[in-house]
PDB file of N, CA and C in Angstrom:
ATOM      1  N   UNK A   1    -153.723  52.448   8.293  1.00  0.00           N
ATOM      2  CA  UNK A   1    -153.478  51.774   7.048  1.00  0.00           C
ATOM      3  C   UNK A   1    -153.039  52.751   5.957  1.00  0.00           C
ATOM      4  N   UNK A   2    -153.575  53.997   5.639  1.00  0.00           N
ATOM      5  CA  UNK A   2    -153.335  55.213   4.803  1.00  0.00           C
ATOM      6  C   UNK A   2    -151.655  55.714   5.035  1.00  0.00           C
ATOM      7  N   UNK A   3    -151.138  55.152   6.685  1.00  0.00           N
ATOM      8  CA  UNK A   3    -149.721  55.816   6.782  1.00  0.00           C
ATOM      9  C   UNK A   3    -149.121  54.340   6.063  1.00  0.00           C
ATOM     10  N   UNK A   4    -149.402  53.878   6.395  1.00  0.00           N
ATOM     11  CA  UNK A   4    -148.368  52.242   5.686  1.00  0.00           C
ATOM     12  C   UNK A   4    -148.387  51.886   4.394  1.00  0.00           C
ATOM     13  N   UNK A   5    -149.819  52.837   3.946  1.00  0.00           N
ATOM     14  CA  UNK A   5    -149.596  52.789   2.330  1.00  0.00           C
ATOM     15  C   UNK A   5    -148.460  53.924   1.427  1.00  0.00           C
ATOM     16  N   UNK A   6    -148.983  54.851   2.342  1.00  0.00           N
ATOM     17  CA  UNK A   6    -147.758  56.193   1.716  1.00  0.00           C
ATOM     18  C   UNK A   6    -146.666  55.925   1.810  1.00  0.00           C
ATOM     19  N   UNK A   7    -146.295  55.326   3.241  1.00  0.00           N
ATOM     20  CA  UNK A   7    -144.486  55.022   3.340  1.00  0.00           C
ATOM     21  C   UNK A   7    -144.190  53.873   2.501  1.00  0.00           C
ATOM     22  N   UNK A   8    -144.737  53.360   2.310  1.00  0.00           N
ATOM     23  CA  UNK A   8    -144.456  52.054   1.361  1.00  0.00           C
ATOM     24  C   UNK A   8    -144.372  52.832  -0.292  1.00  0.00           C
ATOM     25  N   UNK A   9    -145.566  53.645  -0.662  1.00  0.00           N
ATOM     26  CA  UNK A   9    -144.865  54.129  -2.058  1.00  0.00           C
ATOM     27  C   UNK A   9    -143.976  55.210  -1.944  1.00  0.00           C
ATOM     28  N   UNK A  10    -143.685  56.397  -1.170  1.00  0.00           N
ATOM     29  CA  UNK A  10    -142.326  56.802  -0.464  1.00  0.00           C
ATOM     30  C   UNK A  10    -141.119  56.045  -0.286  1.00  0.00           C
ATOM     31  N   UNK A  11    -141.280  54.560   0.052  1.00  0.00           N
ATOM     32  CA  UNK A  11    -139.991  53.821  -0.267  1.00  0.00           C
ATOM     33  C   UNK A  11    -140.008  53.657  -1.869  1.00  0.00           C
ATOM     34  N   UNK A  12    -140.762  53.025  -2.084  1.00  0.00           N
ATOM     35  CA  UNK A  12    -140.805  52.133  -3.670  1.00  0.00           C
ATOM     36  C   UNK A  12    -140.336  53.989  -4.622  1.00  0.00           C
ATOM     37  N   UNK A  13    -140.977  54.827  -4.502  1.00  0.00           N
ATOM     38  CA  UNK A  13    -140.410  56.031  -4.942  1.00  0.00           C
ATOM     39  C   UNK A  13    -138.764  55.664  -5.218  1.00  0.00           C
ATOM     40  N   UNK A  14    -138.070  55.784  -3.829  1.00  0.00           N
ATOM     41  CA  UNK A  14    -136.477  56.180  -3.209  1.00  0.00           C
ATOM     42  C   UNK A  14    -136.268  54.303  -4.339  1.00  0.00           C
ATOM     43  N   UNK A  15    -136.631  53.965  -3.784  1.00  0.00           N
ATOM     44  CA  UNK A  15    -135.585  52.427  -4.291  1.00  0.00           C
ATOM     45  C   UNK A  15    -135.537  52.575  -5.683  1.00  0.00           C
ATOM     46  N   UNK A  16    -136.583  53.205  -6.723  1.00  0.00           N
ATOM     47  CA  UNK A  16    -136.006  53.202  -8.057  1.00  0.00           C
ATOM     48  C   UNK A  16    -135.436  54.454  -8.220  1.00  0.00           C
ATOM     49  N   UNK A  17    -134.941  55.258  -7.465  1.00  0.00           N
ATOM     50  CA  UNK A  17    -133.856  56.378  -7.126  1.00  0.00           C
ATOM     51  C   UNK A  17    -132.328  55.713  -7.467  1.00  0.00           C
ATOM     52  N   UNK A  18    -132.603  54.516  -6.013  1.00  0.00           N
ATOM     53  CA  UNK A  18    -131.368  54.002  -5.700  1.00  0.00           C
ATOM     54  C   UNK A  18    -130.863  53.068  -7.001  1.00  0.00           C
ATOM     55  N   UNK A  19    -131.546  52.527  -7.623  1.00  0.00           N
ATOM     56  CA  UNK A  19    -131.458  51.647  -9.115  1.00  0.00           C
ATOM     57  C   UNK A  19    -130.808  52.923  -9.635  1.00  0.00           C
ATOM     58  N   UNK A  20    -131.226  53.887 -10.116  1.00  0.00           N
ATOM     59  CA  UNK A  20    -130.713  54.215 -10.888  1.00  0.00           C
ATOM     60  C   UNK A  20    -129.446  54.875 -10.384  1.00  0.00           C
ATOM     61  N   UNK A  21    -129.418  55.069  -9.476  1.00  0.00           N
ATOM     62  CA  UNK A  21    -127.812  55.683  -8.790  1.00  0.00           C
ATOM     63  C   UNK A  21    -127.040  53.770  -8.686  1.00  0.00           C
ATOM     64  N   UNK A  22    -127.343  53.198  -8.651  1.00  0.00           N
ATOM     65  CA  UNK A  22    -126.625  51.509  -8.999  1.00  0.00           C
ATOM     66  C   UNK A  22    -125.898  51.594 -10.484  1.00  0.00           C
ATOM     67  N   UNK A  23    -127.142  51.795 -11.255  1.00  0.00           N
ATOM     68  CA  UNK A  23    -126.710  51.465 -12.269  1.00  0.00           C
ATOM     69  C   UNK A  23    -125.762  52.838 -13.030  1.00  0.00           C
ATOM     70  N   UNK A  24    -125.179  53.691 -12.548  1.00  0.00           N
ATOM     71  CA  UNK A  24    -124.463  54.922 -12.683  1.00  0.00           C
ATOM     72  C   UNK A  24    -122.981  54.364 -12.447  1.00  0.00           C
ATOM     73  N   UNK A  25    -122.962  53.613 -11.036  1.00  0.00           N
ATOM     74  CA  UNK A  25    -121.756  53.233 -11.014  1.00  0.00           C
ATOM     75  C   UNK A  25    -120.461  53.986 -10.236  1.00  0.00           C
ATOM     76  N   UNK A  26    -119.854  53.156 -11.152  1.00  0.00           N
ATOM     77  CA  UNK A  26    -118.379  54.144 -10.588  1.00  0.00           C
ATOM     78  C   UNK A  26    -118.787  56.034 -11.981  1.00  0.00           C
ATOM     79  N   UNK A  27    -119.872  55.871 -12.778  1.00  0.00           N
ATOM     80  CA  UNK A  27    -119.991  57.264 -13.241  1.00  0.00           C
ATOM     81  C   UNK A  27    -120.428  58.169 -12.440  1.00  0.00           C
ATOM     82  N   UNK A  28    -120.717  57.940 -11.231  1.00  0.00           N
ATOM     83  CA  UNK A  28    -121.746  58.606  -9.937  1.00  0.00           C
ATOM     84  C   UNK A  28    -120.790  59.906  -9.999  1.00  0.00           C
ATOM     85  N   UNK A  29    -119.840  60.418  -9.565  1.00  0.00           N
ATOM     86  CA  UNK A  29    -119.150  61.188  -9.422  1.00  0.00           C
ATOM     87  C   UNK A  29    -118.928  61.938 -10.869  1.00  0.00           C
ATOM     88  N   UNK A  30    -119.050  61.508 -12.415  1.00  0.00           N
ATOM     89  CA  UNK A  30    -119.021  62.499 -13.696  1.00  0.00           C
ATOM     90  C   UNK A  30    -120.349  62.698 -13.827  1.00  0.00           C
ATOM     91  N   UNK A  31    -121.418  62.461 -13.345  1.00  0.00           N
ATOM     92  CA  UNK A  31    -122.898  62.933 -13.936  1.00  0.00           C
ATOM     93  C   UNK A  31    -123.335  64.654 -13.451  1.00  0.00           C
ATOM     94  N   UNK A  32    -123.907  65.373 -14.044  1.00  0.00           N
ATOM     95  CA  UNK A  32    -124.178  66.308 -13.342  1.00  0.00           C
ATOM     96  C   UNK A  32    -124.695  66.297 -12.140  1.00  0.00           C
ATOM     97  N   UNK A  33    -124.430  67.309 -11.082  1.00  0.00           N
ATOM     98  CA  UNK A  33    -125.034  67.100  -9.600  1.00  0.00           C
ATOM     99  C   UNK A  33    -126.033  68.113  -9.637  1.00  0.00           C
ATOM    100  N   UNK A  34    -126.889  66.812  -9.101  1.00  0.00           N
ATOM    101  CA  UNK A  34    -128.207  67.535  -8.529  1.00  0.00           C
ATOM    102  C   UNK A  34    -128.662  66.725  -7.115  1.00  0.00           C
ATOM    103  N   UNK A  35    -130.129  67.603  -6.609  1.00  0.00           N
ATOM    104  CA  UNK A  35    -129.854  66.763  -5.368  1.00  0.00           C
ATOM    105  C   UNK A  35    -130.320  65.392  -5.419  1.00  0.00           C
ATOM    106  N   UNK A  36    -130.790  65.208  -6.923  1.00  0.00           N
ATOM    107  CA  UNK A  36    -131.418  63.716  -6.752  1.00  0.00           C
ATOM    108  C   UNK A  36    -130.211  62.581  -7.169  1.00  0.00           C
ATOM    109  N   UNK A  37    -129.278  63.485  -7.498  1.00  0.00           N
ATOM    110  CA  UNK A  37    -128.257  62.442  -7.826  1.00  0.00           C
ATOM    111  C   UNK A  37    -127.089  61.585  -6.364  1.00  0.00           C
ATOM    112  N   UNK A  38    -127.192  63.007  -5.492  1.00  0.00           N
ATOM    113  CA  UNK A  38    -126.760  62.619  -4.219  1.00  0.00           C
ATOM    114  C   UNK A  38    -127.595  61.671  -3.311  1.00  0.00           C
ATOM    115  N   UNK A  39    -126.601  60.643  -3.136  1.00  0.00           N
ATOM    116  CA  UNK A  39    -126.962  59.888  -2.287  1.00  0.00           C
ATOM    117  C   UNK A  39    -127.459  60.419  -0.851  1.00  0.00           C
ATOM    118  N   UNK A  40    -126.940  61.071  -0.535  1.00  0.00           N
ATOM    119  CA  UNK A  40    -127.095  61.968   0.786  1.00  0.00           C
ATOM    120  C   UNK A  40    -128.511  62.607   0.896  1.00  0.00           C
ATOM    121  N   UNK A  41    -128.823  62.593  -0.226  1.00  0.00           N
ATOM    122  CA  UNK A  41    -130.424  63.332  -0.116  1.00  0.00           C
ATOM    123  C   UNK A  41    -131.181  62.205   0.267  1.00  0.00           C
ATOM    124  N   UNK A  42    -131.191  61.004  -1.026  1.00  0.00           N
ATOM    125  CA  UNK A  42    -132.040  60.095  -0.410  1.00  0.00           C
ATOM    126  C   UNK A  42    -131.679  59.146   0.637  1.00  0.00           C
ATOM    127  N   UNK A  43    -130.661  59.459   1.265  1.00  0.00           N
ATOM    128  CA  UNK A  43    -130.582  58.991   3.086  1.00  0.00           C
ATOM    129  C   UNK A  43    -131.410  59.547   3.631  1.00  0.00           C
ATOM    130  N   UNK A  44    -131.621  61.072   3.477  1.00  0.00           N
ATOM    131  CA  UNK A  44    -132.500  61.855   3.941  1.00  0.00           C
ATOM    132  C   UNK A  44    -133.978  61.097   3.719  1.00  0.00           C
ATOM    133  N   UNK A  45    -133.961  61.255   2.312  1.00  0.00           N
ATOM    134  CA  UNK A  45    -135.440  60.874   2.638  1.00  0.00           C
ATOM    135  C   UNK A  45    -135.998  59.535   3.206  1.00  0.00           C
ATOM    136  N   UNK A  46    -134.961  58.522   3.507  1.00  0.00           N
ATOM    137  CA  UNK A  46    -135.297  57.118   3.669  1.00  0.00           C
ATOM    138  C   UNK A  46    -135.580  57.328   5.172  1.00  0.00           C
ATOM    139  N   UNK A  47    -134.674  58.267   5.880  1.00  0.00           N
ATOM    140  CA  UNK A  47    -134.538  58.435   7.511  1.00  0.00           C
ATOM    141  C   UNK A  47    -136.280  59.556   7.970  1.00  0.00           C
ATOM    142  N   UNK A  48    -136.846  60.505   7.248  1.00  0.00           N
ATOM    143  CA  UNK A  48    -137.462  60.812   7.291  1.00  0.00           C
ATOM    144  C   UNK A  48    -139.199  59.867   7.194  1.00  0.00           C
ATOM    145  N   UNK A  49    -138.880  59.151   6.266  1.00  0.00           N
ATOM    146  CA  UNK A  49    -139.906  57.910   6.198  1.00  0.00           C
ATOM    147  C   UNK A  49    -139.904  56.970   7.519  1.00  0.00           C
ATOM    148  N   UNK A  50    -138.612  56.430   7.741  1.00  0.00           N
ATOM    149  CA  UNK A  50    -138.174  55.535   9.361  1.00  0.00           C
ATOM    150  C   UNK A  50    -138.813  56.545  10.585  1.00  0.00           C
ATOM    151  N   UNK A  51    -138.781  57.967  10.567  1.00  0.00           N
ATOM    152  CA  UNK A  51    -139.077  58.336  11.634  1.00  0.00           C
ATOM    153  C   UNK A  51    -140.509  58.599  12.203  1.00  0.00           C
ATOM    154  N   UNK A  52    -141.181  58.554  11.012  1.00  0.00           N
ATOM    155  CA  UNK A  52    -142.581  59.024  10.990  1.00  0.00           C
ATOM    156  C   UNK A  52    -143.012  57.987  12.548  1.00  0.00           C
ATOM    157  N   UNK A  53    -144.111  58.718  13.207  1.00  0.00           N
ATOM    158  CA  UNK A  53    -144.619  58.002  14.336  1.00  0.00           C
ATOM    159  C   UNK A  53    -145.539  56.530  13.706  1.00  0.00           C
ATOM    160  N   UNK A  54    -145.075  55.576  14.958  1.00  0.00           N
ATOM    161  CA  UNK A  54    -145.754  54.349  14.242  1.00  0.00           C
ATOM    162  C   UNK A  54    -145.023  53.619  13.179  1.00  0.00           C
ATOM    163  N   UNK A  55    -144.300  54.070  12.504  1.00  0.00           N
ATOM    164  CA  UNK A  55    -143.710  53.076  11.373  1.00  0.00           C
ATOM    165  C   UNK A  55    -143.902  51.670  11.564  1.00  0.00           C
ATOM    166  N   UNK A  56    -144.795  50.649  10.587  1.00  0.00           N
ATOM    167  CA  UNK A  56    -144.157  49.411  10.711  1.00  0.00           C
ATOM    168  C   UNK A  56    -142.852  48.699  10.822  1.00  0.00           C
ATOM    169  N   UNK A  57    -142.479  47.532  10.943  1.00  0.00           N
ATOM    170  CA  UNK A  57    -141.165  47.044  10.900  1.00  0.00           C
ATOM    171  C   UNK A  57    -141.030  46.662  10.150  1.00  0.00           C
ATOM    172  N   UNK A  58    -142.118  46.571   9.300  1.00  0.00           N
ATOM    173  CA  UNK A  58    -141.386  45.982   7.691  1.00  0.00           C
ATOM    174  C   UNK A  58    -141.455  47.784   6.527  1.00  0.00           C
ATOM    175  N   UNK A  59    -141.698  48.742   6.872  1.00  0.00           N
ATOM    176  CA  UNK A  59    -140.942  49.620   6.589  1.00  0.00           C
ATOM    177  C   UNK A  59    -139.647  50.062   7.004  1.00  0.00           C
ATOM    178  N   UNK A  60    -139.837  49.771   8.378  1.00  0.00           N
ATOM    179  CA  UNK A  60    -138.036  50.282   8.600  1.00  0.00           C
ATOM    180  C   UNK A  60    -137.290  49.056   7.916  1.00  0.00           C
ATOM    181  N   UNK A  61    -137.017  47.758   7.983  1.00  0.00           N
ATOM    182  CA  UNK A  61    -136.380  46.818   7.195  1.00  0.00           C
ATOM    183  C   UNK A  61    -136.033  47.292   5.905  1.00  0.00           C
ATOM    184  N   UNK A  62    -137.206  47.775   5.131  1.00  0.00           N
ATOM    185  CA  UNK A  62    -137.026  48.072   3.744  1.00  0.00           C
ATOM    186  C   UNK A  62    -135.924  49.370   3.783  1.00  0.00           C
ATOM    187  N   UNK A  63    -136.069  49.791   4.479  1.00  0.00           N
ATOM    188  CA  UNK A  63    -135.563  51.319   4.816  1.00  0.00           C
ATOM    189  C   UNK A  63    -133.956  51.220   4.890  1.00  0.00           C
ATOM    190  N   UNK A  64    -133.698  50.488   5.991  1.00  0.00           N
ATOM    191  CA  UNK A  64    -132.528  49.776   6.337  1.00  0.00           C
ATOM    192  C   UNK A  64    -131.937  49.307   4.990  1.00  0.00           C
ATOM    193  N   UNK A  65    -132.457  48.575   4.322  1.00  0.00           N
ATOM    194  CA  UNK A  65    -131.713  47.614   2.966  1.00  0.00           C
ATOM    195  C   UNK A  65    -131.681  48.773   2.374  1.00  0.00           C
ATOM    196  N   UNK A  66    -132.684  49.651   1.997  1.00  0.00           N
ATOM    197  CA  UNK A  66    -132.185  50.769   1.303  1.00  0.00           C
ATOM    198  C   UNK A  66    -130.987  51.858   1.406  1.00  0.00           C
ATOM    199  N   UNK A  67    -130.860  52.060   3.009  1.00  0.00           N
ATOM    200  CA  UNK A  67    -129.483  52.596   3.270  1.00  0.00           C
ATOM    201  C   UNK A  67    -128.207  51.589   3.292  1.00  0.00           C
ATOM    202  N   UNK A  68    -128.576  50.114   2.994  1.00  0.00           N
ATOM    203  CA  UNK A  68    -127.369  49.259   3.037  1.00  0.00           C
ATOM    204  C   UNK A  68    -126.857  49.734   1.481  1.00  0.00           C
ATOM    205  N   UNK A  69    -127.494  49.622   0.781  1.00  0.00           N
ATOM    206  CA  UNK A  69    -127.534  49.697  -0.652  1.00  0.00           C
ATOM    207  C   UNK A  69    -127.142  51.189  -0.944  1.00  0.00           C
ATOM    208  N   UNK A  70    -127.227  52.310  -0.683  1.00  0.00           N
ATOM    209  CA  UNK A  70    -126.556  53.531  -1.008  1.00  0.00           C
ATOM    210  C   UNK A  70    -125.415  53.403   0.249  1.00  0.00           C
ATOM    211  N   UNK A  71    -124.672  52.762   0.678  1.00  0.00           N
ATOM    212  CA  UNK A  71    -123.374  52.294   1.111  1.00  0.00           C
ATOM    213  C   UNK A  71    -122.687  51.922   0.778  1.00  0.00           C
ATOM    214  N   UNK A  72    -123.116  50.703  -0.086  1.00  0.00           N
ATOM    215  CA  UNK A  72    -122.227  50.388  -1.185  1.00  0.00           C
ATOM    216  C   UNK A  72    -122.008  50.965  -2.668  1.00  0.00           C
ATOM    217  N   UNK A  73    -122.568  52.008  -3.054  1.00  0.00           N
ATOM    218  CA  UNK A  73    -122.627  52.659  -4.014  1.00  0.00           C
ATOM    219  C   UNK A  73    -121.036  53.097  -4.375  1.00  0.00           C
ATOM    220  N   UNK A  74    -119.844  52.641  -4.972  1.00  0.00           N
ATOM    221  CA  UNK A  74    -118.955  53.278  -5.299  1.00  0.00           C
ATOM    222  C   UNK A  74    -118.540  54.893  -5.303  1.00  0.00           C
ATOM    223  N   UNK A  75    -117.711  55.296  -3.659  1.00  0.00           N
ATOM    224  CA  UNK A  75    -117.597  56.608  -3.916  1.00  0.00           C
ATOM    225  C   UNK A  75    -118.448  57.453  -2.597  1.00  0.00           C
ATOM    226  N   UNK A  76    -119.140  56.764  -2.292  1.00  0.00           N
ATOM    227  CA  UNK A  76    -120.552  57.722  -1.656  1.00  0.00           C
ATOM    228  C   UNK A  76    -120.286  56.978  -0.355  1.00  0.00           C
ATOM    229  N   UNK A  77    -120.106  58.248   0.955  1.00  0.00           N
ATOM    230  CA  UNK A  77    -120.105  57.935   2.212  1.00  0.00           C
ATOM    231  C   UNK A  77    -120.712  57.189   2.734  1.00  0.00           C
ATOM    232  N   UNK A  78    -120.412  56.558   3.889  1.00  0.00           N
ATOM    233  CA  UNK A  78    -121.695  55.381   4.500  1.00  0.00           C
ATOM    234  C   UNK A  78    -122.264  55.809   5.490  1.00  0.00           C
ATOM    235  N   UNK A  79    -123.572  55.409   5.294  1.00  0.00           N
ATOM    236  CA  UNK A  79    -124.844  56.267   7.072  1.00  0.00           C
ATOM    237  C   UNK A  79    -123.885  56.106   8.073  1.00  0.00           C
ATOM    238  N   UNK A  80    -124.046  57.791   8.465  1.00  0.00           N
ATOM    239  CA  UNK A  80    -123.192  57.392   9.834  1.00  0.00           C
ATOM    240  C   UNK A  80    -124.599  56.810  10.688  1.00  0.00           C
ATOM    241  N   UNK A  81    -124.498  56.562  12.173  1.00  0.00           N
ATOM    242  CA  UNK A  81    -125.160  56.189  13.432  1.00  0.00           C
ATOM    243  C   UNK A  81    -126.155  55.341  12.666  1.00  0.00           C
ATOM    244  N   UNK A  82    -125.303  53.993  11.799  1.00  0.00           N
ATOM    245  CA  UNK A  82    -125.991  52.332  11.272  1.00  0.00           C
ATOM    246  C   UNK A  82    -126.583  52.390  12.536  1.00  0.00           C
ATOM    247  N   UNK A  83    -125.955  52.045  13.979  1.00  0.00           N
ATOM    248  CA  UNK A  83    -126.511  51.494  14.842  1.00  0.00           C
ATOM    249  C   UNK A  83    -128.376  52.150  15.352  1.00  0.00           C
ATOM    250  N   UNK A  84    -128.383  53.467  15.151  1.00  0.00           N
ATOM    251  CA  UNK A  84    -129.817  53.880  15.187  1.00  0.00           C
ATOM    252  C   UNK A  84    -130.443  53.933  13.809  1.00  0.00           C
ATOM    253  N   UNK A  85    -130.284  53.846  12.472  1.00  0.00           N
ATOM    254  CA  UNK A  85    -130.759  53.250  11.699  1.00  0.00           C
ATOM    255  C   UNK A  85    -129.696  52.729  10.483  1.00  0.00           C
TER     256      UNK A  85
END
């Protein structure tokens, strides 16, 4: 229960990441770069949360929508290997 609580605020962390990289926009590319501004980091961290042993399936789901959502981000590459997460 202690792992399903952490990955769950480990997501909720990343998703108001991803809000605020939403609401940036097509500015994603003029803001200063850092690594929290790259999308690429928090793929990282969303795939690192998915891998942990045991994961529920309603963490990976959340996980998943979260990498759907930095896909569509104007500008910013899409997860490669969707098909494994």
């Amino acid at each position: 229960m202690w792992w399903d609580q952490h990955a769950e605020q480990d997501l909720s962390h990343i998703q108001a990441a991803v809000c605020q990289l939403e609401r940036l926009g097509n500015r994603l590319g003029t803001v200063e770069v850092s690594a929290v501004m790259n999308p690429e980091y928090w793929r990282t961290r969303i795939r690192e949360v998915m891998a942990r042993p045991d994961v529920p399936p309603r963490i990976v789901q959340k996980g998943l929508a979260l990498l759907a959502r930095l896909d569509r981000l104007p500008g910013a590459p899409r997860t490669e290997g969707r098909d494994e997460w």
